[in-house]
C-alpha atoms as a PDB file:
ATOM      1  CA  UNK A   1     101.911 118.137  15.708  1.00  0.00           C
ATOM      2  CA  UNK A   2     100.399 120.851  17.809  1.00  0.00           C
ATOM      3  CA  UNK A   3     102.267 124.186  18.063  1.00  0.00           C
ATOM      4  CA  UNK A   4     102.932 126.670  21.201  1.00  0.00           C
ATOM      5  CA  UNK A   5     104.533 129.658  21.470  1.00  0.00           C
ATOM      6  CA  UNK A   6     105.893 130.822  25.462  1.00  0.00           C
ATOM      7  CA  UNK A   7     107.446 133.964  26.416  1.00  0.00           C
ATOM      8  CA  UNK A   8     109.293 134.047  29.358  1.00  0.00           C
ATOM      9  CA  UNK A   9     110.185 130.332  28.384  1.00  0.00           C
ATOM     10  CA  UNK A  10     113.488 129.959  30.560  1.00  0.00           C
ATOM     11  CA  UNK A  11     111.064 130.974  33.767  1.00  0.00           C
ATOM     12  CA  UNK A  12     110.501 128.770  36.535  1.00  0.00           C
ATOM     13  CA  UNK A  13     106.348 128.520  34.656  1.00  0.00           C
ATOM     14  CA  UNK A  14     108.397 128.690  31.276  1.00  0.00           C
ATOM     15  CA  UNK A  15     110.118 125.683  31.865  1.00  0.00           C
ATOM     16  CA  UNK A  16     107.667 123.471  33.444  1.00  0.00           C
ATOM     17  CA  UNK A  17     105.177 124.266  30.889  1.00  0.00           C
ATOM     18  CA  UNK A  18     108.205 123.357  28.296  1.00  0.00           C
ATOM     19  CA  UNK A  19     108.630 120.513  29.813  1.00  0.00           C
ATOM     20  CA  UNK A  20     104.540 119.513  29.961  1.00  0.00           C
ATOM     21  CA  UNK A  21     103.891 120.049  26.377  1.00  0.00           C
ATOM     22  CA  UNK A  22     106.936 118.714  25.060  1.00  0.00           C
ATOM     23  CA  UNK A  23     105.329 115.395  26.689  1.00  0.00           C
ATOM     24  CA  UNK A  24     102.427 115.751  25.184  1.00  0.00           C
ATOM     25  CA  UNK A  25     104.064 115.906  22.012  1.00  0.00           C
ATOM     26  CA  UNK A  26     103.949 119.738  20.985  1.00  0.00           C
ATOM     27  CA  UNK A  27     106.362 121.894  18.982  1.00  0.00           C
ATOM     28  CA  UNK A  28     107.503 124.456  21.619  1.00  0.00           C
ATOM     29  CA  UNK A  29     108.901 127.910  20.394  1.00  0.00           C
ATOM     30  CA  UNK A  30     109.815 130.215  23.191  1.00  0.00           C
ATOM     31  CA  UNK A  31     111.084 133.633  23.729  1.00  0.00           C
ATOM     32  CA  UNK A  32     114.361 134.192  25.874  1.00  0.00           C
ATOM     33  CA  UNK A  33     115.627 137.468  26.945  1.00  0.00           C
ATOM     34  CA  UNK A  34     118.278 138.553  28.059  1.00  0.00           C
ATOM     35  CA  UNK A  35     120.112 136.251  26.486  1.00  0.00           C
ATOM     36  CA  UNK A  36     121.778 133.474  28.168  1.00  0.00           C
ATOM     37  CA  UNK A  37     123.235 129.804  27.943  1.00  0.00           C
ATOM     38  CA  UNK A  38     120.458 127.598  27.709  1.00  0.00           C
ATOM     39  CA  UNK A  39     122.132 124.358  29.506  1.00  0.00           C
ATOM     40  CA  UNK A  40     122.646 126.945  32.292  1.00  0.00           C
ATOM     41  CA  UNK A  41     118.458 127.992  32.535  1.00  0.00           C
ATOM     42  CA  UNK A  42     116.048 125.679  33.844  1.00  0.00           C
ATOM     43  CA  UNK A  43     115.227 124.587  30.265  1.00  0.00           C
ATOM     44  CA  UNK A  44     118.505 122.364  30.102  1.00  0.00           C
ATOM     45  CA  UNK A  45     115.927 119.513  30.918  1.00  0.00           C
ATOM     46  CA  UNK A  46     114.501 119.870  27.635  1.00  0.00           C
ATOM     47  CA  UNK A  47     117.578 120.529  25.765  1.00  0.00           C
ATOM     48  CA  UNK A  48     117.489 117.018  24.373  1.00  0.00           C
ATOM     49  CA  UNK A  49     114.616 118.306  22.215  1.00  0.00           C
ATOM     50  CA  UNK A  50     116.472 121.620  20.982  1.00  0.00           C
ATOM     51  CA  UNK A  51     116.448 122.385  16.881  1.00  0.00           C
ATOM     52  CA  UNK A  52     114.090 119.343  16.218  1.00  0.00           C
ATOM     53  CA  UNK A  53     110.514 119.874  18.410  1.00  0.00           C
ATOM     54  CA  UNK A  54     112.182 122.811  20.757  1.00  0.00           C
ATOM     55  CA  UNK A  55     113.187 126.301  19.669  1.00  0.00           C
ATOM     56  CA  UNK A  56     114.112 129.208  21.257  1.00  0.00           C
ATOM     57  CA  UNK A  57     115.600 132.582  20.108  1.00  0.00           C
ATOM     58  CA  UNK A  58     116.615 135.766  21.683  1.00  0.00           C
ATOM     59  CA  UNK A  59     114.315 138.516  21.896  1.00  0.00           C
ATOM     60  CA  UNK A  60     112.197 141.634  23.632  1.00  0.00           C
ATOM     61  CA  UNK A  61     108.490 140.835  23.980  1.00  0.00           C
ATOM     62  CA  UNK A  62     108.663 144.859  23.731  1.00  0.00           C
ATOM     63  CA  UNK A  63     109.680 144.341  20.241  1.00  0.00           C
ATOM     64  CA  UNK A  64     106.331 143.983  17.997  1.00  0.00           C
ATOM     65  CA  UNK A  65     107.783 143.829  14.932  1.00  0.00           C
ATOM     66  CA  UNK A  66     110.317 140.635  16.512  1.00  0.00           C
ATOM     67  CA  UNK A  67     106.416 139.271  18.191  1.00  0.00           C
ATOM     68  CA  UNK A  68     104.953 139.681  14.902  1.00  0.00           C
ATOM     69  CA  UNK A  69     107.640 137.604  12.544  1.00  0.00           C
ATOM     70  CA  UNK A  70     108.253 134.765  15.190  1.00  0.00           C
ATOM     71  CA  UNK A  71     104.090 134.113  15.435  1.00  0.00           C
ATOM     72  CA  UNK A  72     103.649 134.257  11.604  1.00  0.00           C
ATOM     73  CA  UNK A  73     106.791 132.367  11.152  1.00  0.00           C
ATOM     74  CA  UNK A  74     105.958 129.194  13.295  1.00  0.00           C
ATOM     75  CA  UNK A  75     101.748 129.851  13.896  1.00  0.00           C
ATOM     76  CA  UNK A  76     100.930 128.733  16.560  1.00  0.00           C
ATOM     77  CA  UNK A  77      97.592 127.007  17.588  1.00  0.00           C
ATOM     78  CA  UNK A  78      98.466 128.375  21.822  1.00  0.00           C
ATOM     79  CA  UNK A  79     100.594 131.117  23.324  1.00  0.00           C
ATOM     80  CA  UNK A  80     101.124 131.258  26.480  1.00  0.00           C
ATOM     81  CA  UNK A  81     102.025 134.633  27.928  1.00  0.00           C
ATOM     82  CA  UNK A  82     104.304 134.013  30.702  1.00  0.00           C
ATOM     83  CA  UNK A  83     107.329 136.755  30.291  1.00  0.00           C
ATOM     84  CA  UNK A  84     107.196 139.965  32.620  1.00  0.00           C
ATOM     85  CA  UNK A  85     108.953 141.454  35.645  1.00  0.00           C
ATOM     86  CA  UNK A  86     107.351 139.319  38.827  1.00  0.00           C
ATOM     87  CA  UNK A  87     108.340 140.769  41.935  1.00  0.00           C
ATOM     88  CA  UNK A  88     106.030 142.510  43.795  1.00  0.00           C
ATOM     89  CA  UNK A  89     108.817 144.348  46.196  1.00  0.00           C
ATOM     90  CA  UNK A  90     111.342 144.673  43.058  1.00  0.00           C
ATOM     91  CA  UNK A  91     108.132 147.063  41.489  1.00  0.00           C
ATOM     92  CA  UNK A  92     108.530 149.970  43.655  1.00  0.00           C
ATOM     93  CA  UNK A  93     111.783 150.213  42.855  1.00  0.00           C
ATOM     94  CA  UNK A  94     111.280 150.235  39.170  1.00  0.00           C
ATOM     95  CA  UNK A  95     107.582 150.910  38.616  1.00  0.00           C
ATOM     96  CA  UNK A  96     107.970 152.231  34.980  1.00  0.00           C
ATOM     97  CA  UNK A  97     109.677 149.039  33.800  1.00  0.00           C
ATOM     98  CA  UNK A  98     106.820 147.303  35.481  1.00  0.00           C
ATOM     99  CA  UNK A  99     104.160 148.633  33.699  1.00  0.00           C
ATOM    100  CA  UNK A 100     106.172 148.732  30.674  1.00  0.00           C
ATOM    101  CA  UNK A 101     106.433 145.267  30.823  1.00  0.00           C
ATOM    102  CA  UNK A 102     103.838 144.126  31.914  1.00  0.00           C
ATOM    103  CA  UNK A 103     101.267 146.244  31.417  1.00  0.00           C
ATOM    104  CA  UNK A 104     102.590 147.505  27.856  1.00  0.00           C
ATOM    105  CA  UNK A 105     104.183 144.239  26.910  1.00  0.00           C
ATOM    106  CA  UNK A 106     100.997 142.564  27.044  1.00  0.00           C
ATOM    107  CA  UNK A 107      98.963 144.737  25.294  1.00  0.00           C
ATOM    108  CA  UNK A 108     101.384 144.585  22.137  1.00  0.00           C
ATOM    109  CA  UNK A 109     101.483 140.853  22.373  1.00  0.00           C
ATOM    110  CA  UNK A 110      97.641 141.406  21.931  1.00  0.00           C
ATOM    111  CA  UNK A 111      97.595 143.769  19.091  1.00  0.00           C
ATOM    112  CA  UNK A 112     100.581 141.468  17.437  1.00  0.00           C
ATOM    113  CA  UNK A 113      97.933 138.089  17.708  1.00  0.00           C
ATOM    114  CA  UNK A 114      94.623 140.125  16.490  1.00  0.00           C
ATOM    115  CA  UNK A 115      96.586 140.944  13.200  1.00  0.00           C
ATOM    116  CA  UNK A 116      97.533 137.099  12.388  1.00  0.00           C
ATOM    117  CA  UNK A 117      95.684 135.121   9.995  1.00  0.00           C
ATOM    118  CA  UNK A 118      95.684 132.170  11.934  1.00  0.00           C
ATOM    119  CA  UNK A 119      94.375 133.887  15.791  1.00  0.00           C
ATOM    120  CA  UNK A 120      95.912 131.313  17.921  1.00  0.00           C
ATOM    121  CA  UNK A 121      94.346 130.705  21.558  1.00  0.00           C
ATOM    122  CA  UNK A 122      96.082 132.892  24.429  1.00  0.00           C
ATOM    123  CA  UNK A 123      96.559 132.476  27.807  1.00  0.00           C
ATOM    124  CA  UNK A 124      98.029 135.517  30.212  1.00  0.00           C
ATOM    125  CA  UNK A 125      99.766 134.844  33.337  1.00  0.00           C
ATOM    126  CA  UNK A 126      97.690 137.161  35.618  1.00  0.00           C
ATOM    127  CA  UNK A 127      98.327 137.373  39.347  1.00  0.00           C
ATOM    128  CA  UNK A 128      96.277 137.502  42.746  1.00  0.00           C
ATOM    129  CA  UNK A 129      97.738 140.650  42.783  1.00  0.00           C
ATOM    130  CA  UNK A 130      95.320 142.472  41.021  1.00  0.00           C
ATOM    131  CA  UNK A 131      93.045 142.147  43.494  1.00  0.00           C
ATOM    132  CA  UNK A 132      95.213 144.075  46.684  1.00  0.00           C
ATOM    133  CA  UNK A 133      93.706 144.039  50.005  1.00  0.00           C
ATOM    134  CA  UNK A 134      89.914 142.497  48.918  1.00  0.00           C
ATOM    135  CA  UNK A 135      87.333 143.458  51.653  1.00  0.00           C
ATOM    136  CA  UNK A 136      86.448 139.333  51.736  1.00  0.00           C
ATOM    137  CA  UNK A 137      88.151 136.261  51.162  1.00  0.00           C
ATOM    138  CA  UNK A 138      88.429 133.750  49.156  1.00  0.00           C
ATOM    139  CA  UNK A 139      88.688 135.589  46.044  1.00  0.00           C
ATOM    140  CA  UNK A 140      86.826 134.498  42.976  1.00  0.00           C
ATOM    141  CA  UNK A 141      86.873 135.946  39.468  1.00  0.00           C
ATOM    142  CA  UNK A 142      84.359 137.898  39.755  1.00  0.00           C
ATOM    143  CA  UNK A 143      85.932 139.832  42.758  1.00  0.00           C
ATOM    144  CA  UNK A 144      86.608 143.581  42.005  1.00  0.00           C
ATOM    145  CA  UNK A 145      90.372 144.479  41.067  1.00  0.00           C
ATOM    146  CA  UNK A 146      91.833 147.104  43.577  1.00  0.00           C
ATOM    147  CA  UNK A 147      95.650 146.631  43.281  1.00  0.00           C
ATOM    148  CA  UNK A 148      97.940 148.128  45.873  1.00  0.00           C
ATOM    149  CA  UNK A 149     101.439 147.921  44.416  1.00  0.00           C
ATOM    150  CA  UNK A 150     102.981 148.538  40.876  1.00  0.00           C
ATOM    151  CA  UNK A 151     103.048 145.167  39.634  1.00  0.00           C
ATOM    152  CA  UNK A 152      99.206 144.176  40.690  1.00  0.00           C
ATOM    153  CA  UNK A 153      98.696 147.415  38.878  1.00  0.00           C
ATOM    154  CA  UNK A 154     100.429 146.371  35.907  1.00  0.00           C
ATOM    155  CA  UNK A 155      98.654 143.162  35.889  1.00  0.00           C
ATOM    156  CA  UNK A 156      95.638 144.497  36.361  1.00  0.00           C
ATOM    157  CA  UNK A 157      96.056 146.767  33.206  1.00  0.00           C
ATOM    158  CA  UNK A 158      97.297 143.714  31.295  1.00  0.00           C
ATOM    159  CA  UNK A 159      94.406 141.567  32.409  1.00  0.00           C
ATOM    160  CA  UNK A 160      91.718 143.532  31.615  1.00  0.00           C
ATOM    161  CA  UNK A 161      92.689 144.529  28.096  1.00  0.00           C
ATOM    162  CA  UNK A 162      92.960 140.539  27.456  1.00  0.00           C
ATOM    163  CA  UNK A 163      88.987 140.868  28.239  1.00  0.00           C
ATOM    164  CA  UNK A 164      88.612 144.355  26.084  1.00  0.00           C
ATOM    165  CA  UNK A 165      90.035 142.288  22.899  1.00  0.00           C
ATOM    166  CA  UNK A 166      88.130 138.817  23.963  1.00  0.00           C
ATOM    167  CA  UNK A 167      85.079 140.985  23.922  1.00  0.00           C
ATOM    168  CA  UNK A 168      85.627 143.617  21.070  1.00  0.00           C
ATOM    169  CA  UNK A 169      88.166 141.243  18.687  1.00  0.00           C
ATOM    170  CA  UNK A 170      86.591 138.076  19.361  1.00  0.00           C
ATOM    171  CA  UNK A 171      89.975 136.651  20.647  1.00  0.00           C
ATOM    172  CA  UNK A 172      90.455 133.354  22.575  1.00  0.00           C
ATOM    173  CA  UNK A 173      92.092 135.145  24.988  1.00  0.00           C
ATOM    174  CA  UNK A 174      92.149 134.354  28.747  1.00  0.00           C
ATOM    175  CA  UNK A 175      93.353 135.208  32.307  1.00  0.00           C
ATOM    176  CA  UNK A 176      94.672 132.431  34.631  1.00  0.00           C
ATOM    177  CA  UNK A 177      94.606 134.356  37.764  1.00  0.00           C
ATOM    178  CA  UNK A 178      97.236 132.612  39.776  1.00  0.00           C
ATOM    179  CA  UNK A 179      98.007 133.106  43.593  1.00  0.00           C
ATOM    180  CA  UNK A 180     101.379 132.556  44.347  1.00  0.00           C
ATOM    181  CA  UNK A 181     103.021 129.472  43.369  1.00  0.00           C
ATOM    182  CA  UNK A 182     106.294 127.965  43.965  1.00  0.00           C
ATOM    183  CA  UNK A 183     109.116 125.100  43.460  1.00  0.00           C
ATOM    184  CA  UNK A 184     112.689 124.160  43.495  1.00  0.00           C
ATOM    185  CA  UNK A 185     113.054 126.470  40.519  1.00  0.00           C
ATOM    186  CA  UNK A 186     111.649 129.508  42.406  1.00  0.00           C
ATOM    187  CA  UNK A 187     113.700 132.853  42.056  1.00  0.00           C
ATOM    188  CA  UNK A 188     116.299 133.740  44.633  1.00  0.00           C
ATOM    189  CA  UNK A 189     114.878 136.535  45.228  1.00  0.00           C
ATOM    190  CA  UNK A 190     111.274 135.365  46.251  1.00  0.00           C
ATOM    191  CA  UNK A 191     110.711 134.855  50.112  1.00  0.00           C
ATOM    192  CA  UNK A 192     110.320 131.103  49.601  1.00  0.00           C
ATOM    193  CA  UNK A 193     113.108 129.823  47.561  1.00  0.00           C
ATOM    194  CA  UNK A 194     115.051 132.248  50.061  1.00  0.00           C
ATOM    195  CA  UNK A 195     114.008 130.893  53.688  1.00  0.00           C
ATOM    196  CA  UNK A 196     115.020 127.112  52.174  1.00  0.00           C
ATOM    197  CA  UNK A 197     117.962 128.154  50.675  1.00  0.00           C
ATOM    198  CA  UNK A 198     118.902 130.556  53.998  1.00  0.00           C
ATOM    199  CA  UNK A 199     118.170 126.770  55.934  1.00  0.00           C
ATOM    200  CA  UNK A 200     120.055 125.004  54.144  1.00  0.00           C
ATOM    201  CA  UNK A 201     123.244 127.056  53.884  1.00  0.00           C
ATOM    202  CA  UNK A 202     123.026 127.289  57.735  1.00  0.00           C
ATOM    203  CA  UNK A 203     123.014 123.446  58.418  1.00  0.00           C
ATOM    204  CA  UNK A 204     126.066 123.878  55.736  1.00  0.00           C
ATOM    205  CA  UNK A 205     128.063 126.120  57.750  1.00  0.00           C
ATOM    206  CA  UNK A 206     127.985 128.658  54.809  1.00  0.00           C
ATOM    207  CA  UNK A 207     125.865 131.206  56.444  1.00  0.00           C
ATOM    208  CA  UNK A 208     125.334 132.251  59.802  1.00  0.00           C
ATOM    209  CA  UNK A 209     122.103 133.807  59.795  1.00  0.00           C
ATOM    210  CA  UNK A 210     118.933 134.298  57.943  1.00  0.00           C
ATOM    211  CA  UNK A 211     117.966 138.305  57.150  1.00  0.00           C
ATOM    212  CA  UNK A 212     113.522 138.557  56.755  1.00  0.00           C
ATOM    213  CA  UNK A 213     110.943 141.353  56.901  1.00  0.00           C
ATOM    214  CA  UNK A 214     107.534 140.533  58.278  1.00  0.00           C
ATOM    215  CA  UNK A 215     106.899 137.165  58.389  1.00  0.00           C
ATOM    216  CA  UNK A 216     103.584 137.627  59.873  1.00  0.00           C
ATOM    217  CA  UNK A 217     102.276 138.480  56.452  1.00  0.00           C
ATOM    218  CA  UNK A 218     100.793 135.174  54.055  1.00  0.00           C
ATOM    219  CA  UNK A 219     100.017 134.300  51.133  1.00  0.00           C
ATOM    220  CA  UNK A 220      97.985 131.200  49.307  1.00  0.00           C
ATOM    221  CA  UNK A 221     100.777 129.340  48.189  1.00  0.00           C
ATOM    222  CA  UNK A 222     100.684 126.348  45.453  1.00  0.00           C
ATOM    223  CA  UNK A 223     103.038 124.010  43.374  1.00  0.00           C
ATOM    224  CA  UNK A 224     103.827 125.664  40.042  1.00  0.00           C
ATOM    225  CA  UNK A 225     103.600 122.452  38.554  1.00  0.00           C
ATOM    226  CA  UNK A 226     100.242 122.409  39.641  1.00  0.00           C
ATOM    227  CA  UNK A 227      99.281 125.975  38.293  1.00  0.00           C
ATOM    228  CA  UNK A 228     101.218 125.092  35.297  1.00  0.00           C
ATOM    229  CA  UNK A 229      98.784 122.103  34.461  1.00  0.00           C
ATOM    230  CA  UNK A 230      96.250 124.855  34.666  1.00  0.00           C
ATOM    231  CA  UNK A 231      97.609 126.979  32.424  1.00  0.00           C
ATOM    232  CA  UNK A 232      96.960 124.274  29.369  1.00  0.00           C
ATOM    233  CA  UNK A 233      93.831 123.152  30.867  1.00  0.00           C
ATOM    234  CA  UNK A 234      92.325 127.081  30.233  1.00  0.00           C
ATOM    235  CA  UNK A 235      93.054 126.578  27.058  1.00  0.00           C
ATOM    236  CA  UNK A 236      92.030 123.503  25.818  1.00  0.00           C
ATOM    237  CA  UNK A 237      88.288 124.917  27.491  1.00  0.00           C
ATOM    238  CA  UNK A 238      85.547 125.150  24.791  1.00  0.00           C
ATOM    239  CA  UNK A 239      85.428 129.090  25.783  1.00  0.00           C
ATOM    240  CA  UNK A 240      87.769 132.048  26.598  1.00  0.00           C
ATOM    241  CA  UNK A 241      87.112 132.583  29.912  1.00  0.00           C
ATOM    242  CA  UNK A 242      89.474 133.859  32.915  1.00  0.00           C
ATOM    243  CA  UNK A 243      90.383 131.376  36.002  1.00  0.00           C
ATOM    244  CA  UNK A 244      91.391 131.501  39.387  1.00  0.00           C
ATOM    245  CA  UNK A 245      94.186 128.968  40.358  1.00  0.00           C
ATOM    246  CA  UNK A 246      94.547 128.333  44.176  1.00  0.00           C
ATOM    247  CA  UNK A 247      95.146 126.600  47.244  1.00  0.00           C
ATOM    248  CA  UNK A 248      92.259 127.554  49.417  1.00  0.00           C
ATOM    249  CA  UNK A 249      94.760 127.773  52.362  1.00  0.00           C
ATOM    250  CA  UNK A 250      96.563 130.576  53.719  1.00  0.00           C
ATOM    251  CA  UNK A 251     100.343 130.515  55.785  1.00  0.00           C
ATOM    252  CA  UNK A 252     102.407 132.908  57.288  1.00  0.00           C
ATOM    253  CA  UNK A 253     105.840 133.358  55.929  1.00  0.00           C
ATOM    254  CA  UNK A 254     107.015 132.220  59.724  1.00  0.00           C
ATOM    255  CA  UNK A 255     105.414 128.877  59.016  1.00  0.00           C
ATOM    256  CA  UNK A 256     107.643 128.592  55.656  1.00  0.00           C
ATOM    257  CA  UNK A 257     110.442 129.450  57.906  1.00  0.00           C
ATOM    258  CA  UNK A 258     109.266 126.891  60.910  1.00  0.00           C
ATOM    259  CA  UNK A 259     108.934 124.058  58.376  1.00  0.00           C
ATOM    260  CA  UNK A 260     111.979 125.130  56.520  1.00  0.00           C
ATOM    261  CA  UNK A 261     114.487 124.925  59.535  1.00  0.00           C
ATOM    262  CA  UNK A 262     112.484 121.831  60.511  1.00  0.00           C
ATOM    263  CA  UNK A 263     113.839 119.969  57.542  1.00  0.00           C
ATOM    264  CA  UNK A 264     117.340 120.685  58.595  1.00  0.00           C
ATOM    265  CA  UNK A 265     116.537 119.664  62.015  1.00  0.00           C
ATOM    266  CA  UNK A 266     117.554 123.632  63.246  1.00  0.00           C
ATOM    267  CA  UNK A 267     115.742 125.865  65.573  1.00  0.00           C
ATOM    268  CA  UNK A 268     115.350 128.892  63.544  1.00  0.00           C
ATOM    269  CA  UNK A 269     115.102 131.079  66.934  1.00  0.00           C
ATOM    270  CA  UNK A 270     118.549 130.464  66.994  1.00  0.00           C
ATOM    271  CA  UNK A 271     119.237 131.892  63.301  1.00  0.00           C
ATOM    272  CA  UNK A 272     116.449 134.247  61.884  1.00  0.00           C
ATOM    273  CA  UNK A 273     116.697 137.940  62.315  1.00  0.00           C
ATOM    274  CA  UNK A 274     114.004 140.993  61.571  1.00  0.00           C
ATOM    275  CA  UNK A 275     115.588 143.419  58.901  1.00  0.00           C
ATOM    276  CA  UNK A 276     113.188 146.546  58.884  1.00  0.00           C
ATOM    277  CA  UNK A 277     114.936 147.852  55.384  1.00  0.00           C
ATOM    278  CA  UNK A 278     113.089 144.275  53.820  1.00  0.00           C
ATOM    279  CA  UNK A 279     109.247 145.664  54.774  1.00  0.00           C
ATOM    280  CA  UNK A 280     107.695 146.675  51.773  1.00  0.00           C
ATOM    281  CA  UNK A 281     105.828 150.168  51.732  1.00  0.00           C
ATOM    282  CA  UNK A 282     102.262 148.246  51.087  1.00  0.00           C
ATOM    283  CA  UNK A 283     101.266 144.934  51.764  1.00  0.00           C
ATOM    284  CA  UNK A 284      98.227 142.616  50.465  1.00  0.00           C
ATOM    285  CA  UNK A 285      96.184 140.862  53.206  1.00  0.00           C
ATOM    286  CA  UNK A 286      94.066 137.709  53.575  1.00  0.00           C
ATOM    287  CA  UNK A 287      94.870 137.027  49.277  1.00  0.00           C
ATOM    288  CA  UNK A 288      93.009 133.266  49.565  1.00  0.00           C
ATOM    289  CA  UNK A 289      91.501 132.101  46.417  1.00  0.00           C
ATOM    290  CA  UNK A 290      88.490 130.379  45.539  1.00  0.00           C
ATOM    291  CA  UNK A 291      89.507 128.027  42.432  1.00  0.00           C
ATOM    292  CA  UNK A 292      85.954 125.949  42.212  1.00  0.00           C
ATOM    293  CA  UNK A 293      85.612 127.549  38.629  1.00  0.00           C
ATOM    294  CA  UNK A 294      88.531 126.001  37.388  1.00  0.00           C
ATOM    295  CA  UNK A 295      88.016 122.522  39.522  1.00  0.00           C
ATOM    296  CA  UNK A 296      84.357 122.296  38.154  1.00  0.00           C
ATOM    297  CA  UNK A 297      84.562 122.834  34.361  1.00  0.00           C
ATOM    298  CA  UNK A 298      88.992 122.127  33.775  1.00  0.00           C
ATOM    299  CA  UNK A 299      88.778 119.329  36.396  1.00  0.00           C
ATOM    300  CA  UNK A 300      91.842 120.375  37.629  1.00  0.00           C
ATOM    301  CA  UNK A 301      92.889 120.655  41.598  1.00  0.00           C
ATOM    302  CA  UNK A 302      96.195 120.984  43.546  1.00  0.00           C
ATOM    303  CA  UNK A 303      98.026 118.249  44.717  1.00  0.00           C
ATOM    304  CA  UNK A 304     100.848 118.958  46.728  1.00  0.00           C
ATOM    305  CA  UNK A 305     100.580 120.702  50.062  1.00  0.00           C
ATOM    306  CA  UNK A 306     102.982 123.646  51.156  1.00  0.00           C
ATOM    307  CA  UNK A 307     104.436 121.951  54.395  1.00  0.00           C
ATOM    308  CA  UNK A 308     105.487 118.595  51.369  1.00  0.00           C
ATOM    309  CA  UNK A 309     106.775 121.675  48.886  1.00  0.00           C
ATOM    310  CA  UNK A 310     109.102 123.302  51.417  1.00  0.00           C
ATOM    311  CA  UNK A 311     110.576 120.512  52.447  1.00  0.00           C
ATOM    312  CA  UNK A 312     111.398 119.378  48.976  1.00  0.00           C
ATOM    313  CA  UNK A 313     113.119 122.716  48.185  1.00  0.00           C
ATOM    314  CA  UNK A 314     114.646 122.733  51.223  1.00  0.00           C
ATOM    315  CA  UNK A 315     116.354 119.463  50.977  1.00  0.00           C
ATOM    316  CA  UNK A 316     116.888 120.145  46.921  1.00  0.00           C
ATOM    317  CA  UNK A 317     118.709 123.467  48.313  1.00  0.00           C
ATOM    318  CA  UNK A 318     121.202 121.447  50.565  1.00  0.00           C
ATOM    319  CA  UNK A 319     121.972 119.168  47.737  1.00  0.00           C
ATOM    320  CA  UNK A 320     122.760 122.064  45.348  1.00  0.00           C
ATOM    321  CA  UNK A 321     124.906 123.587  48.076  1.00  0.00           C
ATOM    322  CA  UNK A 322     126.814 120.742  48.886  1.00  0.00           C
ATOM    323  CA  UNK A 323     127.849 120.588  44.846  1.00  0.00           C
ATOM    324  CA  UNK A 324     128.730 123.861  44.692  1.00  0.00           C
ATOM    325  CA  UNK A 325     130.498 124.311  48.038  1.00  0.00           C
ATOM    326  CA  UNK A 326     134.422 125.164  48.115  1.00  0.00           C
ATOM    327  CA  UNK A 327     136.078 122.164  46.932  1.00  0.00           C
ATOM    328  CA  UNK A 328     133.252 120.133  45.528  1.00  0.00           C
END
């Protein structure tokens, strides 16, 4: 039985990727912190495999010595680095627990594997990010890193020290760049899982309007289901080498909102209004990726387009809101 080790395993890419190798019959051992109740996280769908193929303790991926003795205690062939703080606004607010995180984080995850016996294959979760506002588009991995914001800073930090110790350690260690990605098990707090949610509660009576910045700004939005595919593909390659994963396409954030309302048959006119205190102080441009690399030697390609995804969270949203509404 093949072994993997995730941080940031109760993540929205934590799960899914739980959920994927557990399928294709892996021991998963993951990394949860803080810590929480598990049938309350979006691993409860894997629950059924807790304590016999599943295991997950509490802990800091900034504690090395904690890293260290979970890695030598269940060596793992993969690890999938997935933990870190992941919203680009949330950053300038707390930039130093950003980079700590992130940038930091990663580097002693690094230093933890290079010390093991058995070097298992790794696999950051790098970002489109790192490459800010790119003077062309699409973006391939060879296109320079020029981040604009704390957390495509951290990332970019984190991403190229996974190529220092591929190159100087001899790790099988690799990026999966990944433009933004998305599903009903999105954050709250990310634009996406917010417009469908904001919909939804709004055909539900339980809101009355929906608060956004600019919504003139885009990004290249996927499936993380999709990306998460990807993320095993990378490493099952016959070489460490870094990937882009990506639509192609590029959408507004008022299209998200247009096909959002859509789904609950709503005229968002009627219901979205600009908040100027939600405009973060820099914004990427034109991020489009070019993911040939990855389709030509991992075979792998996206299957689900944004306008399907939206309206899947948006209709998941209404049927979570209707369970949890007042007297339900």
């Amino acid at each position: 039985m093949r072994c993997a080790f995730i941080t940031g395993i109760t993540g929205q890419d934590g799960s899914y990727l739980t959920e994927l190798l557990l399928e294709k019959g892996y021991e998963v051992h993951g990394l949860v912190w803080p810590p929480a109740p598990l049938e309350k996280s979006w691993l409860a769908t894997s629950l059924g495999a807790l304590g016999t193929r599943l295991f997950v303790e509490e802990g800091d991926i900034l504690q090395t010595d904690l890293l260290r003795q979970r890695l030598q205690a269940c060596q793992p062939e993969e690890v999938y680095h997935l933990a870190g703080l992941s919203h680009v606004g949330a950053s300038f607010d707390k930039p130093e627990a950003t980079v700590e995180v992130n940038a930091i984080g990663t580097l002693r995850l690094l230093e933890v594997v290079r010390h093991l016996e058995h070097r298992p294959r790794l696999l950051h979760a790098s970002s489109a990010e790192i490459f800010g506002n790119p003077a062309g588009s699409p973006q391939d991995e060879s296109t320079p890193v020029c981040p604009i914001n704390p957390y495509g800073c951290a990332k970019a930090f984190a991403s190229q020290m996974v190529g220092v110790y591929r190159m100087a350690h001899g790790l099988f260690a690799c990026n999966g760049i990944f433009y933004n990605h998305e599903s009903p098990r999105r954050g709250e707090n990310f634009v996406t899982r917010k417009i469908c949610r904001g919909a939804a509660a709004i055909k539900l009576g339980l809101e009355s309007d929906l608060r956004l910045g600019d919504t003139s700004v885009g990004r290249d939005w996927g499936d993380a289901r999709d990306y998460v595919r990807g993320m095993w593909l990378v490493l099952q390659h016959s070489t460490p080498e870094d990937f882009v994963f990506a639509t192609g396409q590029w959408h507004r954030v008022q299209e998200v909102v247009e096909w959002a309302f859509a789904t609950v048959e709503l005229d968002w006119r009627d219901f979205v209004r600009h908040d100027p205190q939600l405009l973060r102080p820099a914004e990427t441009r034109r991020l489009v990726g070019n993911a040939a690399k990855a389709q030509r030697l991992l075979h792998w390609q996206p299957t689900t387009s944004l306008p399907q995804l939206i309206r899947e969270m948006t209709l998941l949203e209404l049927e979570r809101l209707r369970l949890t509404a007042p007297g339900k």
